[in-house]
N, C-alpha and C. Protein backbone atom coordinates (compact mmCIF):
# COMPACT_ATOMS: atom_id res chain seq x y z
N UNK A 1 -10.46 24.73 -13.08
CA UNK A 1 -10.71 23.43 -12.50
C UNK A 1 -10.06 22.35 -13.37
N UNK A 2 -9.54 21.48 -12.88
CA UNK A 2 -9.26 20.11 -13.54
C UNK A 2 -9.96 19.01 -13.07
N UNK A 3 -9.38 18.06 -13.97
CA UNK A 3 -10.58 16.83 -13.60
C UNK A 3 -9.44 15.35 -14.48
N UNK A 4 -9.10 14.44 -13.24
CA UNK A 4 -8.58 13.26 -13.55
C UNK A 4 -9.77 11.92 -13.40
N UNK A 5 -9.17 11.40 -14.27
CA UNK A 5 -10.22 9.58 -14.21
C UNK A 5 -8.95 9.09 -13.62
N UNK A 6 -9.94 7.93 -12.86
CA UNK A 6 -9.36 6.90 -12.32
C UNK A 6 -9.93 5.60 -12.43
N UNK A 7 -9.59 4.96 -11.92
CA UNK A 7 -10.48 3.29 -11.58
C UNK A 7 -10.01 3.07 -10.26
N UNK A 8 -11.24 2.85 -9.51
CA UNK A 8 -11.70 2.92 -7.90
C UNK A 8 -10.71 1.27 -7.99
N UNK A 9 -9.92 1.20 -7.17
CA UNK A 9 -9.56 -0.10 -6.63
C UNK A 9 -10.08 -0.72 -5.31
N UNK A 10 -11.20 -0.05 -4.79
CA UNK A 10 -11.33 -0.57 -3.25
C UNK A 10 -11.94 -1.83 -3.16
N UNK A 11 -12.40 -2.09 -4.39
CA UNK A 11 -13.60 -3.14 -4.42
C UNK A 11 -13.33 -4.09 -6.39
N UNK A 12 -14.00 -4.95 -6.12
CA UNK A 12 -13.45 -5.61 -7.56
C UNK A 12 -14.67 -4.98 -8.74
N UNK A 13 -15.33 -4.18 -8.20
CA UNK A 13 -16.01 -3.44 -8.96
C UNK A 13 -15.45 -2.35 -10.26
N UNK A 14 -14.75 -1.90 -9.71
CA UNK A 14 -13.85 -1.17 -10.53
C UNK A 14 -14.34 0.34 -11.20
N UNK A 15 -15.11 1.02 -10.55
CA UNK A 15 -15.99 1.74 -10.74
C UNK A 15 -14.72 3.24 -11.95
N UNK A 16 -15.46 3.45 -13.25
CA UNK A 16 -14.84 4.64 -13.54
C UNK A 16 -15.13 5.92 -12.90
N UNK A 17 -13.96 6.63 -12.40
CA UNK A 17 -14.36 7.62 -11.61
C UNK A 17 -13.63 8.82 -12.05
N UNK A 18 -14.29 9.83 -12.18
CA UNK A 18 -13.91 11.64 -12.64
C UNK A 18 -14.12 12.09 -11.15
N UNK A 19 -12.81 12.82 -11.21
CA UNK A 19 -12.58 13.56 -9.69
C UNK A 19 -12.28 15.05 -10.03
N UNK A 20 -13.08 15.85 -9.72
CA UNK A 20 -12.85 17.82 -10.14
C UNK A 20 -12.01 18.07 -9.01
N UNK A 21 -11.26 18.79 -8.98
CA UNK A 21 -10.32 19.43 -8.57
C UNK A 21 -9.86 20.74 -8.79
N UNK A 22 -9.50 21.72 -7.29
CA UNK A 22 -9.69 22.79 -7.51
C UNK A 22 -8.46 23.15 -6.59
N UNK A 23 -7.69 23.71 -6.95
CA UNK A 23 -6.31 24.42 -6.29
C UNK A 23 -5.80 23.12 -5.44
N UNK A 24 -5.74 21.89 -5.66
CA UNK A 24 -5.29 20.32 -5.81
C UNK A 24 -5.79 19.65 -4.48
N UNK A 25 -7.54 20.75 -4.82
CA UNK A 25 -8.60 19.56 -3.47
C UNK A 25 -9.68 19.52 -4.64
N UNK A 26 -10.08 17.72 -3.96
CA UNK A 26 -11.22 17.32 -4.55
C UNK A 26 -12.10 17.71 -4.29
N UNK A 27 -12.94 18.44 -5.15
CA UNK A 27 -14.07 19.64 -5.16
C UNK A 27 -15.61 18.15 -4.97
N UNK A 28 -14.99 16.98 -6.39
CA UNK A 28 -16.48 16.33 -6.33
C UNK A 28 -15.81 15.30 -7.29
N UNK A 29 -16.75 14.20 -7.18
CA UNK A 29 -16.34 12.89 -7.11
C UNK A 29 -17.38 11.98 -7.99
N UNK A 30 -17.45 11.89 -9.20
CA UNK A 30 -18.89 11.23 -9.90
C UNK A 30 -17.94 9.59 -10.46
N UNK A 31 -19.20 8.99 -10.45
CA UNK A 31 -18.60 7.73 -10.84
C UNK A 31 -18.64 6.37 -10.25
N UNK A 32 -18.41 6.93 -8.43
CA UNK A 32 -18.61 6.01 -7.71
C UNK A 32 -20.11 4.91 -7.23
N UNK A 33 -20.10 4.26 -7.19
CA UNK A 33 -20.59 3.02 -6.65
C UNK A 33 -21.19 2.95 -5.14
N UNK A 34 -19.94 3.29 -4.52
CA UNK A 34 -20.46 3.14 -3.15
C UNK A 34 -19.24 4.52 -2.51
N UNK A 35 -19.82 4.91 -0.99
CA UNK A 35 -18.59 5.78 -0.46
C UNK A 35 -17.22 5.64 -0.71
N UNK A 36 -16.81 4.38 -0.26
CA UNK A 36 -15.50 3.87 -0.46
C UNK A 36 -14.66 4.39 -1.78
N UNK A 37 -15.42 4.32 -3.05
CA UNK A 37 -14.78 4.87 -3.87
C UNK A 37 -14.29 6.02 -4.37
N UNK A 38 -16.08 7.09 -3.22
CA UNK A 38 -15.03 8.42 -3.16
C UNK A 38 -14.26 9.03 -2.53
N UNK A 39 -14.17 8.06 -1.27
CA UNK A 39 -13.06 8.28 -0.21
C UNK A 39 -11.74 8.03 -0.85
N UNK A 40 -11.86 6.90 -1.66
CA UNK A 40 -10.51 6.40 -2.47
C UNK A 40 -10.08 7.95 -3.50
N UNK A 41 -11.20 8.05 -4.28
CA UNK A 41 -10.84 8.96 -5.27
C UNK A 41 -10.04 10.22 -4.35
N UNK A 42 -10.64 11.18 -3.22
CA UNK A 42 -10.48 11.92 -2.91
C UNK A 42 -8.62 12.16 -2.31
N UNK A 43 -8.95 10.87 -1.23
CA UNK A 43 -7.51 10.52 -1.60
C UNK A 43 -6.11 10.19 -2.40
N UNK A 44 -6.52 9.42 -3.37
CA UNK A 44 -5.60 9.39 -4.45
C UNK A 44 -5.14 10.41 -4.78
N UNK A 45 -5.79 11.19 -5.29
CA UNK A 45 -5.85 12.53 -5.89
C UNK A 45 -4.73 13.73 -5.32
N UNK A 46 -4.79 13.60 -4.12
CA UNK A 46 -4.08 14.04 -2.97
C UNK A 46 -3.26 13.74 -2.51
N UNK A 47 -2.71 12.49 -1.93
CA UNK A 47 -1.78 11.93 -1.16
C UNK A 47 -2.00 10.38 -1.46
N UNK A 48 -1.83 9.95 -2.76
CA UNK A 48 -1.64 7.83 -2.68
C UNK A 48 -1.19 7.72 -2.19
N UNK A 49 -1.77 6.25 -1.59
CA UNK A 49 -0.76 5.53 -1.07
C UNK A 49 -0.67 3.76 -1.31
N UNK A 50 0.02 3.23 -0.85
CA UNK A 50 -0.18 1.46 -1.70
C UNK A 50 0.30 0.90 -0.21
N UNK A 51 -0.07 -0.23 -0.24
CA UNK A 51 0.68 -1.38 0.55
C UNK A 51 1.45 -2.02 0.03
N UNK A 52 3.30 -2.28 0.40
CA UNK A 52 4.02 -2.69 -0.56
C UNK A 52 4.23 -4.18 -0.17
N UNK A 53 4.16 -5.32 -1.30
CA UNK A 53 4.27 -6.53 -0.86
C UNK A 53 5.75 -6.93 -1.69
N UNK A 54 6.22 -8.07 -1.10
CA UNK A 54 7.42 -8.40 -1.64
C UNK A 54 8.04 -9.77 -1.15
N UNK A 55 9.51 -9.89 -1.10
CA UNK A 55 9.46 -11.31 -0.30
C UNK A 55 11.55 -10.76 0.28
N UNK A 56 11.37 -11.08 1.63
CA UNK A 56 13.15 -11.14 2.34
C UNK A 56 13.20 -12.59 2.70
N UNK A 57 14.47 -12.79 2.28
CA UNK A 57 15.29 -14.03 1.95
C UNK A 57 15.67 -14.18 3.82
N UNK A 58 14.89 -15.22 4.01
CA UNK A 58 15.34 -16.00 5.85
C UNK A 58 17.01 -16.74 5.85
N UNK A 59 17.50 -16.62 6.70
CA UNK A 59 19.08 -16.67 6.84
C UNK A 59 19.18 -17.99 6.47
N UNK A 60 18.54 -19.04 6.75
CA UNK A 60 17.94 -19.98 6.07
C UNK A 60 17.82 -20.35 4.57
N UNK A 61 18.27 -19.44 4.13
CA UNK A 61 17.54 -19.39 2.52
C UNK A 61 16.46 -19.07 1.78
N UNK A 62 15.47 -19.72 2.81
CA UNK A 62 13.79 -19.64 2.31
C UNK A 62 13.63 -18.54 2.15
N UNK A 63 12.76 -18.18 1.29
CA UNK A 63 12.11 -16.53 0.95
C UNK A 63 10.69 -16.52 1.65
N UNK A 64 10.50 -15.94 1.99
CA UNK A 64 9.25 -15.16 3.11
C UNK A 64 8.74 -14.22 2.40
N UNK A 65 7.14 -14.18 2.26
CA UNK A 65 6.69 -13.45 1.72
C UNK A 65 5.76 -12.58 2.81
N UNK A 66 6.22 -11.21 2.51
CA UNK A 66 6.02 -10.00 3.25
C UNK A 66 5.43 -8.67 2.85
N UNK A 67 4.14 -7.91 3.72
CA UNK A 67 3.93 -6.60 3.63
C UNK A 67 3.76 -5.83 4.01
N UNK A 68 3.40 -4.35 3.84
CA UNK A 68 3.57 -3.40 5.04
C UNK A 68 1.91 -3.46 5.39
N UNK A 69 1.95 -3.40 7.36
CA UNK A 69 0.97 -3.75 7.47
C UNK A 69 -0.12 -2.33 7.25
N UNK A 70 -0.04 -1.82 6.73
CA UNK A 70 -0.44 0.04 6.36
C UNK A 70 -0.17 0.30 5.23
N UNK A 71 -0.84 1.30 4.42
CA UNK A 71 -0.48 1.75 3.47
C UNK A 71 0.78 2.99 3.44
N UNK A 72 1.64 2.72 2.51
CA UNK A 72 2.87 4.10 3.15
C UNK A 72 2.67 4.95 1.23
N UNK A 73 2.92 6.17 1.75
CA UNK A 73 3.15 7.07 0.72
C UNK A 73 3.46 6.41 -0.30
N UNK A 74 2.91 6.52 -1.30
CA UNK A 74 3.01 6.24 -3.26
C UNK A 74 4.97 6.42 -2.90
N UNK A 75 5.16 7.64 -3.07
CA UNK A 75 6.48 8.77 -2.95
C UNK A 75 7.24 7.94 -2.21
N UNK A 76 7.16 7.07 -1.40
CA UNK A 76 7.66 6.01 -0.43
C UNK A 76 8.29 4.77 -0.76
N UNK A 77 7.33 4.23 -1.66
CA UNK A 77 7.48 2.98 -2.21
C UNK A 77 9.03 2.74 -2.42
N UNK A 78 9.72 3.32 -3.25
CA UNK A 78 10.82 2.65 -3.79
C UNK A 78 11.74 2.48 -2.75
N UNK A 79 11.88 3.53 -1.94
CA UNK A 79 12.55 3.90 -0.47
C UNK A 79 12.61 2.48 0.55
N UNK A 80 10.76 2.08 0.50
CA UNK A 80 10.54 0.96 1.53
C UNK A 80 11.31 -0.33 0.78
N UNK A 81 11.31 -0.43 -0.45
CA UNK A 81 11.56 -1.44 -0.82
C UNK A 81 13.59 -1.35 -1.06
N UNK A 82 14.19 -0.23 -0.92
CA UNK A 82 15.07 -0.79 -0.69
C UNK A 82 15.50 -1.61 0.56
N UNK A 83 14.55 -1.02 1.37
CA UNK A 83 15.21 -1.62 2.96
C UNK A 83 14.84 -3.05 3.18
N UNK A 84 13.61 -3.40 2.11
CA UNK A 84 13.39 -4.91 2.15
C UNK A 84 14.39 -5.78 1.62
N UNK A 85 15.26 -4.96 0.45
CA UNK A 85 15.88 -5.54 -0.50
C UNK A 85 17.12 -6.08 0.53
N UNK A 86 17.17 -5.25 1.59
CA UNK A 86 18.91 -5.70 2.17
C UNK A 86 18.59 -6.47 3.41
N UNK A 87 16.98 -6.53 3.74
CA UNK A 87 16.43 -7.09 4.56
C UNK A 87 16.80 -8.68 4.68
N UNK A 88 16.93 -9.09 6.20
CA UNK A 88 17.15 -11.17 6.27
C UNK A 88 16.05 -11.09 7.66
N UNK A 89 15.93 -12.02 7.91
CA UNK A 89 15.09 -12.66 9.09
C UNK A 89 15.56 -14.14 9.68
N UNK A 90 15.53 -14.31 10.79
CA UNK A 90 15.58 -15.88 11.59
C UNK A 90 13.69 -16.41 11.19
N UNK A 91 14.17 -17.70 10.93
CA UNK A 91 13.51 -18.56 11.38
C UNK A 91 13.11 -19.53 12.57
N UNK A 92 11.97 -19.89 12.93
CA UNK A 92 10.72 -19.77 12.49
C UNK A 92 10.17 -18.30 12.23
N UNK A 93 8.99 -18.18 11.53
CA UNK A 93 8.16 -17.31 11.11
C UNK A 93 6.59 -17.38 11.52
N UNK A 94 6.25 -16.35 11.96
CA UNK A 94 4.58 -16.59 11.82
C UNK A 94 3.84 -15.62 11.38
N UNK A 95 2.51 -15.97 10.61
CA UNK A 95 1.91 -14.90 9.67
C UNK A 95 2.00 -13.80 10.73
N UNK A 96 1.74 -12.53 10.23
CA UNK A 96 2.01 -11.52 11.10
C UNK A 96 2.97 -11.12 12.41
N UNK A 97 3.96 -11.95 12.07
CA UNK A 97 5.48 -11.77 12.50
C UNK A 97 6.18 -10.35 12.34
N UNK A 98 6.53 -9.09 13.28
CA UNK A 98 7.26 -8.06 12.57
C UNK A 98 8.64 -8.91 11.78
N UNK A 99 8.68 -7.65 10.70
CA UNK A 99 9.89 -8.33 9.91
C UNK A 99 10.99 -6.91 10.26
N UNK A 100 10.24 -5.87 10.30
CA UNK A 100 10.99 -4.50 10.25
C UNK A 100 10.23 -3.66 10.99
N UNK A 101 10.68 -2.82 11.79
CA UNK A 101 9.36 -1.99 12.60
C UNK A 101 9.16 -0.54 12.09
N UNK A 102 8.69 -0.23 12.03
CA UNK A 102 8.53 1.17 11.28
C UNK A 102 9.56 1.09 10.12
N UNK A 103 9.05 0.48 9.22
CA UNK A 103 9.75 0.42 8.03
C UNK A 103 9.62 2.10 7.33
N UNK A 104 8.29 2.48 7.59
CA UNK A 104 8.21 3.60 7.35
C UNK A 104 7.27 4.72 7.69
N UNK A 105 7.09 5.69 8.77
CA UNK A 105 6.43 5.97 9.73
C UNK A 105 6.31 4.88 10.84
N UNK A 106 4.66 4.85 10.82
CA UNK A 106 3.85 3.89 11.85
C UNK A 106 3.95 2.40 11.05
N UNK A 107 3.94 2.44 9.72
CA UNK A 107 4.22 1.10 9.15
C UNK A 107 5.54 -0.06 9.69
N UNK A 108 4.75 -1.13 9.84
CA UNK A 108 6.05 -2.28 9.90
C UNK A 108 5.52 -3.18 8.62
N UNK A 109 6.69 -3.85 8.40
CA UNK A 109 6.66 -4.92 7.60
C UNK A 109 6.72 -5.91 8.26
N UNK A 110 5.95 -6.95 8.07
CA UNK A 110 5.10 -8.01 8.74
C UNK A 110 4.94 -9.27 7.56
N UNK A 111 5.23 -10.54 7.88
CA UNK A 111 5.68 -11.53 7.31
C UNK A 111 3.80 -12.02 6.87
N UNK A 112 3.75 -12.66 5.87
CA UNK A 112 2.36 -13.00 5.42
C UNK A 112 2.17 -14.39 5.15
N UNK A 113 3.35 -15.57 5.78
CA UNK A 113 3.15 -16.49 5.48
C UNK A 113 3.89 -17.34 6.86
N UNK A 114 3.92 -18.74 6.62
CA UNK A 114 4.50 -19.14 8.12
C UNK A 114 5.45 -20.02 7.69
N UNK A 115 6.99 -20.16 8.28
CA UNK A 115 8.02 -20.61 7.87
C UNK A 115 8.60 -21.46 8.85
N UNK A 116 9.27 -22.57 8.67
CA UNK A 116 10.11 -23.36 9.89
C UNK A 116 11.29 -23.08 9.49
């Protein structure tokens, strides 16, 4: 058996959490606070994932600040963020504007602020 710590991010609680692990499933989960954190733990453990935030430059100039509206694979991240990197948009903008549609899977990237 193995056993990783973490710190629960679901909540600003921050709960320390030991997750056992057994042929790379979470067997058991001590530490937590509330469910959420061992749903988090169980997951992490297994398959992370993040919501990536960032900002694409509007043809306009203005920078737009943007994220995926889903969490996409940890393993993902750098991938999504190149496509933001070469990413432009028209203006106007509105919060929850697609910016990219399936940036990656079911994820789009979706604008988080409102622009003229």
């Amino acid at each position: 058996m193995e056993q990783r710590e973490l710190t629960c991010i679901e909540c600003p609680r921050g709960c320390s959490l030991v997750v056992t692990m057994e042929n790379g499933v979470a067997v058991d989960v001590k530490g937590n606070f509330c469910p959420r954190g061992k749903k988090y733990a169980e997951k992490e453990v297994v398959s992370p994932e993040r919501v990536v935030t960032s900002t694409v430059r509007a043809k306009n100039g203005s920078m737009i600040s943007v994220k995926t509206n889903k969490p996409v694979k940890k393993s993902h991240v750098f991938d999504v963020m190149d496509k933001i990197k070469v990413a432009t948009c028209e203006t106007p903008i509105k919060i929850g504007d697609i910016i990219i549609k399936n940036i990656d899977g079911d994820a789009d990237l979706v604008a988080t602020c409102n622009s003229d």
